[in-house]
C-alpha atoms as a PDB file:
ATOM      1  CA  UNK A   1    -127.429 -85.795  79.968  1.00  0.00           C
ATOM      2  CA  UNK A   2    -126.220 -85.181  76.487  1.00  0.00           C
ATOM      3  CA  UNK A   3    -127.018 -81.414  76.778  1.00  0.00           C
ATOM      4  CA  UNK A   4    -125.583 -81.465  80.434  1.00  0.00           C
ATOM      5  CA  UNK A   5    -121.977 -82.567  78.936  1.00  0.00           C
ATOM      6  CA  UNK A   6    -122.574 -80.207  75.629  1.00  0.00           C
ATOM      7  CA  UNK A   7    -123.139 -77.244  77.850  1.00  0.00           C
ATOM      8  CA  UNK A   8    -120.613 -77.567  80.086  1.00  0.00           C
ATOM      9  CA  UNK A   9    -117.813 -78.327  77.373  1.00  0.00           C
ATOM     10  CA  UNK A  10    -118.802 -75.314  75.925  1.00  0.00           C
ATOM     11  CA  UNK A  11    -118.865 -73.149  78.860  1.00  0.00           C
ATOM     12  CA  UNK A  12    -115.269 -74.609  79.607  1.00  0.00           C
ATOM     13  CA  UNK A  13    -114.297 -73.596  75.791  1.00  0.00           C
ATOM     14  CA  UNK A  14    -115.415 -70.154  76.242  1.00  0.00           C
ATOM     15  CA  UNK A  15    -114.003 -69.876  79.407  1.00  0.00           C
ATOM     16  CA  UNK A  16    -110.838 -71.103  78.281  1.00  0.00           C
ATOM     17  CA  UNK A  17    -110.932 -69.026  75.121  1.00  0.00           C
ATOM     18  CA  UNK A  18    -111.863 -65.716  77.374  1.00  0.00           C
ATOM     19  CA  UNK A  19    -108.658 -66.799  79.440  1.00  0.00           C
ATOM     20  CA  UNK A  20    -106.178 -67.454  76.423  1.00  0.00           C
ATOM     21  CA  UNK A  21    -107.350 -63.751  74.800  1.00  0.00           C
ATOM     22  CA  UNK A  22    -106.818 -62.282  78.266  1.00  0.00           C
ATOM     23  CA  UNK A  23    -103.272 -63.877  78.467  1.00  0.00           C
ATOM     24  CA  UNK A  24    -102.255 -62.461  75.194  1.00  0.00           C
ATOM     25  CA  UNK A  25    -103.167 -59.222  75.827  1.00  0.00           C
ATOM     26  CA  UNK A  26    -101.047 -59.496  79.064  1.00  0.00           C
ATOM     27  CA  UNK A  27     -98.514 -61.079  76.902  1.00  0.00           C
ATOM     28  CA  UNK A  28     -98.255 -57.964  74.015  1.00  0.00           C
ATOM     29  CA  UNK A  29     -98.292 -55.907  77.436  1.00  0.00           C
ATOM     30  CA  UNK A  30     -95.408 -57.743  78.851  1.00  0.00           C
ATOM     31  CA  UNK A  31     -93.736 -57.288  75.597  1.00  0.00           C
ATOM     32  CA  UNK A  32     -94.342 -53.482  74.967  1.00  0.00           C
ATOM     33  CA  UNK A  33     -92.421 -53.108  78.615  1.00  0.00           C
ATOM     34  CA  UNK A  34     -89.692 -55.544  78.065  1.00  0.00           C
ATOM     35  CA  UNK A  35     -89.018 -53.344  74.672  1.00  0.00           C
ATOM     36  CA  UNK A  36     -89.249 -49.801  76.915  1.00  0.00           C
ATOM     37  CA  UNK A  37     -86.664 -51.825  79.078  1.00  0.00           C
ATOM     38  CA  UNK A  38     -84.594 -53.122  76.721  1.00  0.00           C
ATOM     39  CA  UNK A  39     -84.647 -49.310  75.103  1.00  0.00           C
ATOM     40  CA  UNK A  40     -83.732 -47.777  78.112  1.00  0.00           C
ATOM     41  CA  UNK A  41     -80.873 -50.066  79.152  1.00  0.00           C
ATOM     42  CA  UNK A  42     -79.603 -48.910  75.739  1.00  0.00           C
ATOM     43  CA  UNK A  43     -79.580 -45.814  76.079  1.00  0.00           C
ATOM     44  CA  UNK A  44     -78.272 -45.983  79.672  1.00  0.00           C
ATOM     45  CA  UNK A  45     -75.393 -48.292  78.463  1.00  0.00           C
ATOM     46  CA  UNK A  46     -74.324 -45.644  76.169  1.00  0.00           C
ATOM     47  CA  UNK A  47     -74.658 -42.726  78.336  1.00  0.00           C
ATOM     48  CA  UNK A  48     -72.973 -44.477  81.217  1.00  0.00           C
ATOM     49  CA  UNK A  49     -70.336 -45.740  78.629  1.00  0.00           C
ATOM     50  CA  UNK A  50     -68.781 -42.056  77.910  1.00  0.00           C
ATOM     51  CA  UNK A  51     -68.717 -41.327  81.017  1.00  0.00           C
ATOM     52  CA  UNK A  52     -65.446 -42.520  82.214  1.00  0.00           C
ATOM     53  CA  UNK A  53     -64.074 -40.158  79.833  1.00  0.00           C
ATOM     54  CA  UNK A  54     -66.348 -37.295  80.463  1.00  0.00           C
ATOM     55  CA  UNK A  55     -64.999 -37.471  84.177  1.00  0.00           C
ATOM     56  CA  UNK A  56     -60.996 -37.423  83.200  1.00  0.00           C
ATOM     57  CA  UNK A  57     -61.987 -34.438  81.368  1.00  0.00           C
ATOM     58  CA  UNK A  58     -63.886 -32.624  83.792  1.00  0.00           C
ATOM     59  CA  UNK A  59     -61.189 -33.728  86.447  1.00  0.00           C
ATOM     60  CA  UNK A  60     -58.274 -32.082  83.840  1.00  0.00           C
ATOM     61  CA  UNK A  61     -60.538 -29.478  83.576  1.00  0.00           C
ATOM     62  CA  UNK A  62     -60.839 -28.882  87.216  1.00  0.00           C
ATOM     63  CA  UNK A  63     -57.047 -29.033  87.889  1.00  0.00           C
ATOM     64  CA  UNK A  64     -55.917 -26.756  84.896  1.00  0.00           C
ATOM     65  CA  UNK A  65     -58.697 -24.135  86.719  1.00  0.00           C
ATOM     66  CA  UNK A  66     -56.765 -24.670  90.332  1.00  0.00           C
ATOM     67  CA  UNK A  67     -53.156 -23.852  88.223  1.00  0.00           C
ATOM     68  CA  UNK A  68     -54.608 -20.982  86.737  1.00  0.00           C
ATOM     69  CA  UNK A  69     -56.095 -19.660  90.002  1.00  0.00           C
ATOM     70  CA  UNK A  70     -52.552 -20.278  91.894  1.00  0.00           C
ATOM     71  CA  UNK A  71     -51.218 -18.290  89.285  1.00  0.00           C
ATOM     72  CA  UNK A  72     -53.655 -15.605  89.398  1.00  0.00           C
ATOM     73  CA  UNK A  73     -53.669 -15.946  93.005  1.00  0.00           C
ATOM     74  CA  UNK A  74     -49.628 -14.811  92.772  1.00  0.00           C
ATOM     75  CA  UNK A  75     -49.952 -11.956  90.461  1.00  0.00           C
ATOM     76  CA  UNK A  76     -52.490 -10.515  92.659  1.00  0.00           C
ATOM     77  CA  UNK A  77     -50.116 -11.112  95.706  1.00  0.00           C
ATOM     78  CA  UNK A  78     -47.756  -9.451  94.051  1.00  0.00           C
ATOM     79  CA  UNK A  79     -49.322  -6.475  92.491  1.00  0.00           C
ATOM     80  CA  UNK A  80     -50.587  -5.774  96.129  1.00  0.00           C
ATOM     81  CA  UNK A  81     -46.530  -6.073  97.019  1.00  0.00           C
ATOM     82  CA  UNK A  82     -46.276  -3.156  93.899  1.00  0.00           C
ATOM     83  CA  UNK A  83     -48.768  -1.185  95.324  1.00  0.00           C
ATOM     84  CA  UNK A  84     -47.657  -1.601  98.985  1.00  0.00           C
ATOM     85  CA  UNK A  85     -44.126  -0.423  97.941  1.00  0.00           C
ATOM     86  CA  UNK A  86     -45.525   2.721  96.379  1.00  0.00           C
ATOM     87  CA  UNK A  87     -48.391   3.800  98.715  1.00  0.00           C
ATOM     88  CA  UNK A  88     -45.124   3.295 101.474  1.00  0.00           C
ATOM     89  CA  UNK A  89     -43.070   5.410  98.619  1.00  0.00           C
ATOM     90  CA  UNK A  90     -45.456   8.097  98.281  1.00  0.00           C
ATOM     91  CA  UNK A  91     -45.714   8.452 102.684  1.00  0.00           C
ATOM     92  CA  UNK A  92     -41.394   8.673 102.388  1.00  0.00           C
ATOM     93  CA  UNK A  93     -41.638  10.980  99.648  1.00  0.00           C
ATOM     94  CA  UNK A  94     -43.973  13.223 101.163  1.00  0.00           C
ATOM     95  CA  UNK A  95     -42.694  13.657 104.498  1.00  0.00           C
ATOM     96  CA  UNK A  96     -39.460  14.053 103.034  1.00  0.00           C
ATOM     97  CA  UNK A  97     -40.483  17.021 100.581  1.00  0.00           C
ATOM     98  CA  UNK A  98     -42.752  18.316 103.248  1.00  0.00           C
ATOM     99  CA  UNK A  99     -39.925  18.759 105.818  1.00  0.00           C
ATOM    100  CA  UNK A 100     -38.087  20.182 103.124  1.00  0.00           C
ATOM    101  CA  UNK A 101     -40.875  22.740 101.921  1.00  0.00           C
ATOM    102  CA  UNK A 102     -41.344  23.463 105.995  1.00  0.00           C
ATOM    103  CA  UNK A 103     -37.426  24.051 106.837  1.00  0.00           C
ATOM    104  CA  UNK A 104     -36.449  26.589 104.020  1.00  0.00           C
END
């Protein structure tokens, strides 16, 4: 009976010893993800922290880029304008001189 209770103390023991080695290992596990966690919340945190201002700027950007193309847009309209004016210039001069040239 003696050897009965012995054996079975011991089997519990090493059972409960396999178990407590098992739950550290899950434990160091735990803790090697909580730290990847904790690293990438970090780094999120910092990245997401700039980011209000990296959006005013790209939003400035964006509207100085609409100005500049209104204004280029303009100076194109109005170099076609220029070049309307002459091509129509060049047609009056032309027909002008050519009557001209045909009537002497």
């Amino acid at each position: 009976m003696l050897t009965f209770v012995v054996l079975t103390n011991t089997l519990i023991s090493l059972t409960l010893l396999y178990i407590a080695w098992r739950l550290r290992k899950i434990k160091q596990r735990v803790a090697r993800i909580a730290d990847f966690f904790t690293a990438a919340e970090k780094r999120t945190h910092l990245l997401l922290l700039q980011a209000p201002q990296t959006l005013s700027e790209g939003q400035q950007n964006i509207y100085q880029l609409r100005q500049r193309h209104q204004l280029l847009k303009l100076q194109i309209q109005q170099v076609r304008q220029v070049f309307s004016l002459l091509v129509m210039g060049q047609r009056v001069w032309l027909r002008y001189f050519y009557r001209l040239g045909v009537k002497r």
